[in-house]
PDB file of N, CA and C in Angstrom:
ATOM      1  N   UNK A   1     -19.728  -4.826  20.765  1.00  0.00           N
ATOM      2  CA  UNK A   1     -19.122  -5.435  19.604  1.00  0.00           C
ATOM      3  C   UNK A   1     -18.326  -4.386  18.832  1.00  0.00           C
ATOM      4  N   UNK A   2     -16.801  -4.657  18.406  1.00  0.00           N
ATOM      5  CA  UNK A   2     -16.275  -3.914  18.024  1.00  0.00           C
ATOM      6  C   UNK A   2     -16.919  -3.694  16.267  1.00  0.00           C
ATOM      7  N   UNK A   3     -16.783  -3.068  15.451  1.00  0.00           N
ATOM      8  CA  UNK A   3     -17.184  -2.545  13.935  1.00  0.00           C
ATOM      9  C   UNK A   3     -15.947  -2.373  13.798  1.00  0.00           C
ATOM     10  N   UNK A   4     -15.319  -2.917  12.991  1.00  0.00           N
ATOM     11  CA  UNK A   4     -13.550  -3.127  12.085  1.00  0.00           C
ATOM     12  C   UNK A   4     -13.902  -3.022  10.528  1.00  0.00           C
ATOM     13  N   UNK A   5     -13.300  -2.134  10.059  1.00  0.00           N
ATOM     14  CA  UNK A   5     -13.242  -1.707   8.498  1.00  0.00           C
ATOM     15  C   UNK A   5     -11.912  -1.704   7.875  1.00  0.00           C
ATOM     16  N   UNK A   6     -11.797  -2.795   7.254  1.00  0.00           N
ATOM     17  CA  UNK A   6     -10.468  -2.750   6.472  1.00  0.00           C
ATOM     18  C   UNK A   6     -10.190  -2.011   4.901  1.00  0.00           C
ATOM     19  N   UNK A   7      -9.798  -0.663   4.868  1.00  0.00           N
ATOM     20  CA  UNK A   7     -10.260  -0.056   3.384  1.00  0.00           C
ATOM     21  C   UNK A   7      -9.109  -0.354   2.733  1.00  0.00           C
ATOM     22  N   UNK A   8      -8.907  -0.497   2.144  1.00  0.00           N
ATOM     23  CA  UNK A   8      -8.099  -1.087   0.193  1.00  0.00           C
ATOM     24  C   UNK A   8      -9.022  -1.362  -0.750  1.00  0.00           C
ATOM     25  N   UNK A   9      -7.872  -1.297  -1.548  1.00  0.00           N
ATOM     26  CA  UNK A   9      -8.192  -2.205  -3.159  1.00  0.00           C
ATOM     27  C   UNK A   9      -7.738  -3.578  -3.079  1.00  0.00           C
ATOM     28  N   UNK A  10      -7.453  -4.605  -2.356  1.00  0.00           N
ATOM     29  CA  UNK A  10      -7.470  -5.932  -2.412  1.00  0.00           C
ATOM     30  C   UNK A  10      -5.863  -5.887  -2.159  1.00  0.00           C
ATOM     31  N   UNK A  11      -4.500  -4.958  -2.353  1.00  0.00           N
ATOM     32  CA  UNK A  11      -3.553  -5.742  -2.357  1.00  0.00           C
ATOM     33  C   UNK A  11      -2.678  -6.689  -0.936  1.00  0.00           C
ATOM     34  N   UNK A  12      -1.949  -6.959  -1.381  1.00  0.00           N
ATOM     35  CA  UNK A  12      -1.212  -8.376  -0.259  1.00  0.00           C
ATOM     36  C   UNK A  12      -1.408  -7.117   0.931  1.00  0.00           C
ATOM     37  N   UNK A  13      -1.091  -5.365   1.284  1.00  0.00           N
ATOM     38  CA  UNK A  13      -1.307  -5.482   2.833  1.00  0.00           C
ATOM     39  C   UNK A  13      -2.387  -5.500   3.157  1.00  0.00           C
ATOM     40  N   UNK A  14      -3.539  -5.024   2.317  1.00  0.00           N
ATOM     41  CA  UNK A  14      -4.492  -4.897   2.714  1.00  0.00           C
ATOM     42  C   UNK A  14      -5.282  -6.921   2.866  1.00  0.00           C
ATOM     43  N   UNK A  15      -5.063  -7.113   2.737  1.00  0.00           N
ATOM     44  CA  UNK A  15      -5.136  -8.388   2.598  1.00  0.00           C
ATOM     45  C   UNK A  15      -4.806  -9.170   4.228  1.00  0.00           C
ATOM     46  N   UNK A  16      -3.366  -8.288   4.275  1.00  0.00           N
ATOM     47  CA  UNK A  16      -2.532  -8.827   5.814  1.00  0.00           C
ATOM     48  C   UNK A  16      -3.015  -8.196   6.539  1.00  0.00           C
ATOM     49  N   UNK A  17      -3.357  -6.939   6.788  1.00  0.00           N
ATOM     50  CA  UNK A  17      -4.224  -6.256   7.937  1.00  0.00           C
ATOM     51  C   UNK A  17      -6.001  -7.024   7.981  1.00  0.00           C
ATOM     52  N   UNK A  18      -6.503  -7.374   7.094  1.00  0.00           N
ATOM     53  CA  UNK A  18      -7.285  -8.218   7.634  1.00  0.00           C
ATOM     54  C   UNK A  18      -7.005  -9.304   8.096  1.00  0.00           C
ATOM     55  N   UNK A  19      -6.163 -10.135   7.438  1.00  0.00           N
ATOM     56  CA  UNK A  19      -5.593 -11.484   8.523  1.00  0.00           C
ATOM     57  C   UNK A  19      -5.495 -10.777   9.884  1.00  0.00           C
ATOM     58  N   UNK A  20      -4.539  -9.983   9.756  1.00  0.00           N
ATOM     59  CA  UNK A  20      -4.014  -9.461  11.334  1.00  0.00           C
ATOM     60  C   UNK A  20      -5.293  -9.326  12.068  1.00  0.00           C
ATOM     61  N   UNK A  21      -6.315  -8.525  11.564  1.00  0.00           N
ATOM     62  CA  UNK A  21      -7.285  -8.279  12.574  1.00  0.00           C
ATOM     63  C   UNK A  21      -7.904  -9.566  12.868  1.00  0.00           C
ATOM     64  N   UNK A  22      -8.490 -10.147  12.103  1.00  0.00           N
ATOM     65  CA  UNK A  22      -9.166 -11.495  12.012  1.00  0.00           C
ATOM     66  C   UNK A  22      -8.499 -12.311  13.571  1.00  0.00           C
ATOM     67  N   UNK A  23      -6.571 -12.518  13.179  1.00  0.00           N
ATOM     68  CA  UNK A  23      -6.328 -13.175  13.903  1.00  0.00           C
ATOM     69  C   UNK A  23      -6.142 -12.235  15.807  1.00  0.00           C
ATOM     70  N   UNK A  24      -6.216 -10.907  15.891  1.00  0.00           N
ATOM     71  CA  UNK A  24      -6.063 -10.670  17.078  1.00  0.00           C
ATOM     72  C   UNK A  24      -7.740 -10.443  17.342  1.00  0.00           C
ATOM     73  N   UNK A  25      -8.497 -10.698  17.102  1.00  0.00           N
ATOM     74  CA  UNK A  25      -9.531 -10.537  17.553  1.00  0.00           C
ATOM     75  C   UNK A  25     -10.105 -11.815  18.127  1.00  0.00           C
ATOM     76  N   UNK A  26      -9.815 -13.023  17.601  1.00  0.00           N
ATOM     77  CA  UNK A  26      -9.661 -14.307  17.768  1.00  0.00           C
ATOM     78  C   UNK A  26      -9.301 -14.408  19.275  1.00  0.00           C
ATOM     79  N   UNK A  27      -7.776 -14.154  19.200  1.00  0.00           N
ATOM     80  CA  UNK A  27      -6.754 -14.348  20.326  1.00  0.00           C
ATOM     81  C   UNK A  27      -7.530 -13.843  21.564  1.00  0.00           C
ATOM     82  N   UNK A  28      -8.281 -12.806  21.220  1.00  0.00           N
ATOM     83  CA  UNK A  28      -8.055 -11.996  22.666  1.00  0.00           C
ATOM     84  C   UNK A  28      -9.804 -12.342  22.663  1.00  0.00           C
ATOM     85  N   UNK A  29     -10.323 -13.212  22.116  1.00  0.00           N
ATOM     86  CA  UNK A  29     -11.371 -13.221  22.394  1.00  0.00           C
ATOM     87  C   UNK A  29     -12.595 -12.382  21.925  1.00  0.00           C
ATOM     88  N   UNK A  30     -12.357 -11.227  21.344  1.00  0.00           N
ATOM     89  CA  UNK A  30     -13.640  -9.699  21.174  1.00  0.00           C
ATOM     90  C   UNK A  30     -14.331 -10.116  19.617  1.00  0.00           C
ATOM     91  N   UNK A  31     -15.864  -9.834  20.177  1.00  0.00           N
ATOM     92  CA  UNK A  31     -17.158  -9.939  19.419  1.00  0.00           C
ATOM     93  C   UNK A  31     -16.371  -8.899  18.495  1.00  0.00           C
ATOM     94  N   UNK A  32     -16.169  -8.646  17.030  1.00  0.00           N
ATOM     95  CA  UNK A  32     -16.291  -8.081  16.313  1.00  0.00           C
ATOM     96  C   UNK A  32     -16.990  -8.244  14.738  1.00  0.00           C
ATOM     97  N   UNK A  33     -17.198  -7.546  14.023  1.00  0.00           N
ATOM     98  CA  UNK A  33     -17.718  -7.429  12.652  1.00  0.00           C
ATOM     99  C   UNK A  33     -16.530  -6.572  12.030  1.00  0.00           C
ATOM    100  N   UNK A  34     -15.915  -7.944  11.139  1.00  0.00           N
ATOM    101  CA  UNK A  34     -14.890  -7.169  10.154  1.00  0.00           C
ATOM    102  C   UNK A  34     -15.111  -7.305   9.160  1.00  0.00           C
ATOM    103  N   UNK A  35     -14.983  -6.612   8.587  1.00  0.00           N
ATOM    104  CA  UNK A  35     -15.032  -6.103   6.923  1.00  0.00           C
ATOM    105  C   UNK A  35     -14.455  -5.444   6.067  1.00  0.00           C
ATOM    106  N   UNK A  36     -14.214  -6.062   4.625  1.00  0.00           N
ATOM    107  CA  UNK A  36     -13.218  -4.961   4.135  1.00  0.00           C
ATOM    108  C   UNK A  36     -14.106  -4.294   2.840  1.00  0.00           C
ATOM    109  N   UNK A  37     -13.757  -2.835   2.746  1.00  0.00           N
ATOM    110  CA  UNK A  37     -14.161  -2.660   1.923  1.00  0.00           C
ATOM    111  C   UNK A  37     -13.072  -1.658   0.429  1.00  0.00           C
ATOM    112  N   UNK A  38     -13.776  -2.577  -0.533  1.00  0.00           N
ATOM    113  CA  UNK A  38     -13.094  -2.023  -1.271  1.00  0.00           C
ATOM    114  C   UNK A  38     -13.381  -0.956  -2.671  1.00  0.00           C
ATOM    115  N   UNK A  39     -14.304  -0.463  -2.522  1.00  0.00           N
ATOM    116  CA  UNK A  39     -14.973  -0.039  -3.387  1.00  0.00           C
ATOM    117  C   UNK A  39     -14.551   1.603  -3.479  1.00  0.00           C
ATOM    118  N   UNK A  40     -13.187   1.969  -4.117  1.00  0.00           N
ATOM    119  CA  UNK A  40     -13.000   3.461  -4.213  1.00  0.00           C
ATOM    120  C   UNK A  40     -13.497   4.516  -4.076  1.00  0.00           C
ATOM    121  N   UNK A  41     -14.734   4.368  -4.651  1.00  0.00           N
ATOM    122  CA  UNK A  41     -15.549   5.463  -4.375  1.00  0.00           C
ATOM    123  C   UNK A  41     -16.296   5.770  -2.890  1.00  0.00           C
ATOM    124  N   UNK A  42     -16.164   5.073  -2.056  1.00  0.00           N
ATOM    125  CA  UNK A  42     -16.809   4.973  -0.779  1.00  0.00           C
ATOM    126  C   UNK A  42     -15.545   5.334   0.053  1.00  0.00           C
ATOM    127  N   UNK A  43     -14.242   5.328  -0.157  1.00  0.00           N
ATOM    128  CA  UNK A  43     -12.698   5.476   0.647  1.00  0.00           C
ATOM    129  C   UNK A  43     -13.272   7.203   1.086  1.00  0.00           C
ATOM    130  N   UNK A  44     -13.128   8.046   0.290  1.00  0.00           N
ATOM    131  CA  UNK A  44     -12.917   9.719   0.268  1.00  0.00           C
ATOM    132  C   UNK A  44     -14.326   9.320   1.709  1.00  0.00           C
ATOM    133  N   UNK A  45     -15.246   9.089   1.424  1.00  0.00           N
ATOM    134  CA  UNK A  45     -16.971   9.428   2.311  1.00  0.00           C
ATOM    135  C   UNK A  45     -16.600   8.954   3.724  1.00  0.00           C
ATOM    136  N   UNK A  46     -15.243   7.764   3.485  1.00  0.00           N
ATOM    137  CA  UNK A  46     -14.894   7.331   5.072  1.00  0.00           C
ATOM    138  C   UNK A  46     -13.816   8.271   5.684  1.00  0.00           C
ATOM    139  N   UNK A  47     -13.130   8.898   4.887  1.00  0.00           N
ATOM    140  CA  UNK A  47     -12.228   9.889   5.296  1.00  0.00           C
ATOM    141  C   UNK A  47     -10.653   9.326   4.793  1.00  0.00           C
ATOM    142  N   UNK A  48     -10.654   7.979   3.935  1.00  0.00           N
ATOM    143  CA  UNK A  48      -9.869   7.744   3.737  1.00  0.00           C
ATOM    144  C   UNK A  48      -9.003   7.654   2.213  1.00  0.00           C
ATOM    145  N   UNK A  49      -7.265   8.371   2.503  1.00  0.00           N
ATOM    146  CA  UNK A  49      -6.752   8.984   1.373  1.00  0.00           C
ATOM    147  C   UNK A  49      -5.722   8.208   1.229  1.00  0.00           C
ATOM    148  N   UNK A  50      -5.246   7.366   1.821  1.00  0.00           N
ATOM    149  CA  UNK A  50      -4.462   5.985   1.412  1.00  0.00           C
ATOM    150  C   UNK A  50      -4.829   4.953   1.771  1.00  0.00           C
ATOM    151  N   UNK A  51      -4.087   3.626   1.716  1.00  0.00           N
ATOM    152  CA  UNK A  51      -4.976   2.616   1.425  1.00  0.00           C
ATOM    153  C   UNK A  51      -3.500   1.693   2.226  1.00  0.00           C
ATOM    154  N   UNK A  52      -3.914   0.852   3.149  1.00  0.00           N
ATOM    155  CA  UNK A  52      -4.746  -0.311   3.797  1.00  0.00           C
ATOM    156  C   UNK A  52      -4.662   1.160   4.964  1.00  0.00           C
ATOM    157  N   UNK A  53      -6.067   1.176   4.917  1.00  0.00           N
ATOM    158  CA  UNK A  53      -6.674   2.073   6.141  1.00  0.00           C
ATOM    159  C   UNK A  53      -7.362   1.184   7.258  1.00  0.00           C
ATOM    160  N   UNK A  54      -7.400   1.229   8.547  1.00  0.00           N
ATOM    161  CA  UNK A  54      -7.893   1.125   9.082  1.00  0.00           C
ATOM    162  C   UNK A  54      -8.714   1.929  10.084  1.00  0.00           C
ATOM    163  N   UNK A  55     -10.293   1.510  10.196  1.00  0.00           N
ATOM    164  CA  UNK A  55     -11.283   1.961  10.955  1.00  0.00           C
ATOM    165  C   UNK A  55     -11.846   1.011  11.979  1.00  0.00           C
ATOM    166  N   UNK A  56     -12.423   1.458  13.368  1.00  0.00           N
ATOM    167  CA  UNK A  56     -12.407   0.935  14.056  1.00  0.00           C
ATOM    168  C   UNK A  56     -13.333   1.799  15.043  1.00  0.00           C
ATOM    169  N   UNK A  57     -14.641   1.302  15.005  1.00  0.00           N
ATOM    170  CA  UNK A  57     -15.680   1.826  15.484  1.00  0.00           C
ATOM    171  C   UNK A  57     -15.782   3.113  15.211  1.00  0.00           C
ATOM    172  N   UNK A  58     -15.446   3.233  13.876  1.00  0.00           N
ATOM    173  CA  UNK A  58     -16.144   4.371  12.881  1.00  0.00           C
ATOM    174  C   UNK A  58     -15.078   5.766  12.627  1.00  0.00           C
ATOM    175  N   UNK A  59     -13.801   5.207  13.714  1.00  0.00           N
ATOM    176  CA  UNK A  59     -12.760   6.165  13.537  1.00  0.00           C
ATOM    177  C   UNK A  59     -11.435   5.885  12.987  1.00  0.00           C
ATOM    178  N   UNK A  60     -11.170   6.671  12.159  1.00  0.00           N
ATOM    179  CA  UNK A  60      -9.325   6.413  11.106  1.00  0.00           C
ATOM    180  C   UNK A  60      -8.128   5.818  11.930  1.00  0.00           C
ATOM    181  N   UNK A  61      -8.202   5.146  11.780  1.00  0.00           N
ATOM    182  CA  UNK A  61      -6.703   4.547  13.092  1.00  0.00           C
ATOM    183  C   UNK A  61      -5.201   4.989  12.673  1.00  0.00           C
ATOM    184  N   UNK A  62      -5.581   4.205  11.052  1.00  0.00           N
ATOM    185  CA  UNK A  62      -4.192   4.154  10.293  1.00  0.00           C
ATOM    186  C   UNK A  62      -4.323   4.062   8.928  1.00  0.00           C
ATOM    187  N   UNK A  63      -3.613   4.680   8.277  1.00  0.00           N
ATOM    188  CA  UNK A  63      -3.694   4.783   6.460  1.00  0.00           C
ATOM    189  C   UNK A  63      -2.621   4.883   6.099  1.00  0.00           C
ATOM    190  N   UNK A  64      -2.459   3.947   5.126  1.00  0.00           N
ATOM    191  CA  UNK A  64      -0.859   4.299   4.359  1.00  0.00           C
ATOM    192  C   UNK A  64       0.189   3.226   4.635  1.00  0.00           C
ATOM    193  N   UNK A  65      -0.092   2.815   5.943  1.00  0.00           N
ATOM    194  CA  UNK A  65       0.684   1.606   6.623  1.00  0.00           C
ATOM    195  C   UNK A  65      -0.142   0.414   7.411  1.00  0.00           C
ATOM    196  N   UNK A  66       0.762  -0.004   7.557  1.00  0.00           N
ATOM    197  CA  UNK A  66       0.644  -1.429   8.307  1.00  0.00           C
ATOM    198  C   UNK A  66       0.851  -1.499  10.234  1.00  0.00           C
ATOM    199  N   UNK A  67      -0.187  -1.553  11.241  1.00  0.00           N
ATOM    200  CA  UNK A  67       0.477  -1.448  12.302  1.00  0.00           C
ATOM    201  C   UNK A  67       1.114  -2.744  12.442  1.00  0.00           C
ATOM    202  N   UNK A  68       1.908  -2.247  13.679  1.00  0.00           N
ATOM    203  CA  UNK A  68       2.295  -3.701  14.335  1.00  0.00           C
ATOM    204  C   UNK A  68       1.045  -4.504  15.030  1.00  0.00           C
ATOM    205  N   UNK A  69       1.107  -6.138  14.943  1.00  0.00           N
ATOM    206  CA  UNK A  69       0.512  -6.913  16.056  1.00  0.00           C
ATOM    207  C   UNK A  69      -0.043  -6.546  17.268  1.00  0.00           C
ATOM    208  N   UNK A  70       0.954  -6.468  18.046  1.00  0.00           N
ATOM    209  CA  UNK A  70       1.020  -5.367  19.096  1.00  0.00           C
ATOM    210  C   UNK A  70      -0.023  -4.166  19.507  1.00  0.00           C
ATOM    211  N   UNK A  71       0.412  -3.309  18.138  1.00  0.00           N
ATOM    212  CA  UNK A  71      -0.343  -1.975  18.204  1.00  0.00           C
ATOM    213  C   UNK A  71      -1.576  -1.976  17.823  1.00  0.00           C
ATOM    214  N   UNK A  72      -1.956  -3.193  16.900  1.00  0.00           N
ATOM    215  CA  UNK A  72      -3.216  -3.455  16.669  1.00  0.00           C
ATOM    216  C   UNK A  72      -4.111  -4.208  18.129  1.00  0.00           C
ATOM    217  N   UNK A  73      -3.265  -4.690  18.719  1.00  0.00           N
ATOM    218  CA  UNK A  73      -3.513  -5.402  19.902  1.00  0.00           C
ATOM    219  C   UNK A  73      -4.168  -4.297  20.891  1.00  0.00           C
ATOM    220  N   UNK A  74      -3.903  -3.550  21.016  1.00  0.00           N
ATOM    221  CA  UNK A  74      -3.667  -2.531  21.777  1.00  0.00           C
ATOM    222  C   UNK A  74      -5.078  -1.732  21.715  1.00  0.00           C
ATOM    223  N   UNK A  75      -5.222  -1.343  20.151  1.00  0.00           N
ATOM    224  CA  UNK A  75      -6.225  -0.537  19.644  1.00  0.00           C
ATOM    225  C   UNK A  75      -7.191  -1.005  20.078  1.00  0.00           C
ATOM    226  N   UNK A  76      -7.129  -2.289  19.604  1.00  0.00           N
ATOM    227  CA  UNK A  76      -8.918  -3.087  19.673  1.00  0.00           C
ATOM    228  C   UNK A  76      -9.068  -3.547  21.257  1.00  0.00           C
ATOM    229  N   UNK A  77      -8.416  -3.173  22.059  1.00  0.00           N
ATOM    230  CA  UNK A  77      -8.779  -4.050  23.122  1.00  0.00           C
ATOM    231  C   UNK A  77      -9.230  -2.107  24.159  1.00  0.00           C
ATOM    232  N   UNK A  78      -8.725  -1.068  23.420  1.00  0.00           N
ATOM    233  CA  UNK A  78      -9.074   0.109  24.251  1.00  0.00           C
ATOM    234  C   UNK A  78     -10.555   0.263  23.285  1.00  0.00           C
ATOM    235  N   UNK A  79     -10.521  -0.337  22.631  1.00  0.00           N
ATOM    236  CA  UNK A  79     -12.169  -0.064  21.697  1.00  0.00           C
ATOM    237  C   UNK A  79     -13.676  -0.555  22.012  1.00  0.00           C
ATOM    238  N   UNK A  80     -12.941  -1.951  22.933  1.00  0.00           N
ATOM    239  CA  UNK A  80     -13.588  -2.919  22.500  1.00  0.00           C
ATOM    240  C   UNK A  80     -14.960  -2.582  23.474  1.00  0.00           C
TER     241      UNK A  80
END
């Protein structure tokens, strides 16, 4: 089972990178546990220094941006 961590403060990307994950995890079928968390003080302890970060079985994928579909596609299916 994949472990998916969506870190922000709530705004619209962080918002869309959980849709995104939600919906490619769906698609392709994979057991995961997603979650977002948003609680600032817990970002720095995950390693993370911008925001819509993504984690993904406990490692930094992406911070600061938004991947593509695609590239998210990609990630979770070499994770899974």
């Amino acid at each position: 089972m994949l472990t998916i961590r969506i870190v922000g403060t709530g705004c619209p990307n962080c918002e869309h990178l959980f849709q995104l994950c939600m919906n490619v995890a769906a698609e392709n079928n994979l057991h995961a546990d997603i979650q977002k968390i948003t609680d600032k003080e817990k970002f720095t302890e995950l390693g993370v220094w911008m925001t819509p970060a993504l984690i993904v079985n406990g490692q930094v994928l992406t911070q600061g941006k938004l991947p593509t579909k695609s590239t998210l596609d990609h990630w979770l299916k070499d994770n899974k």
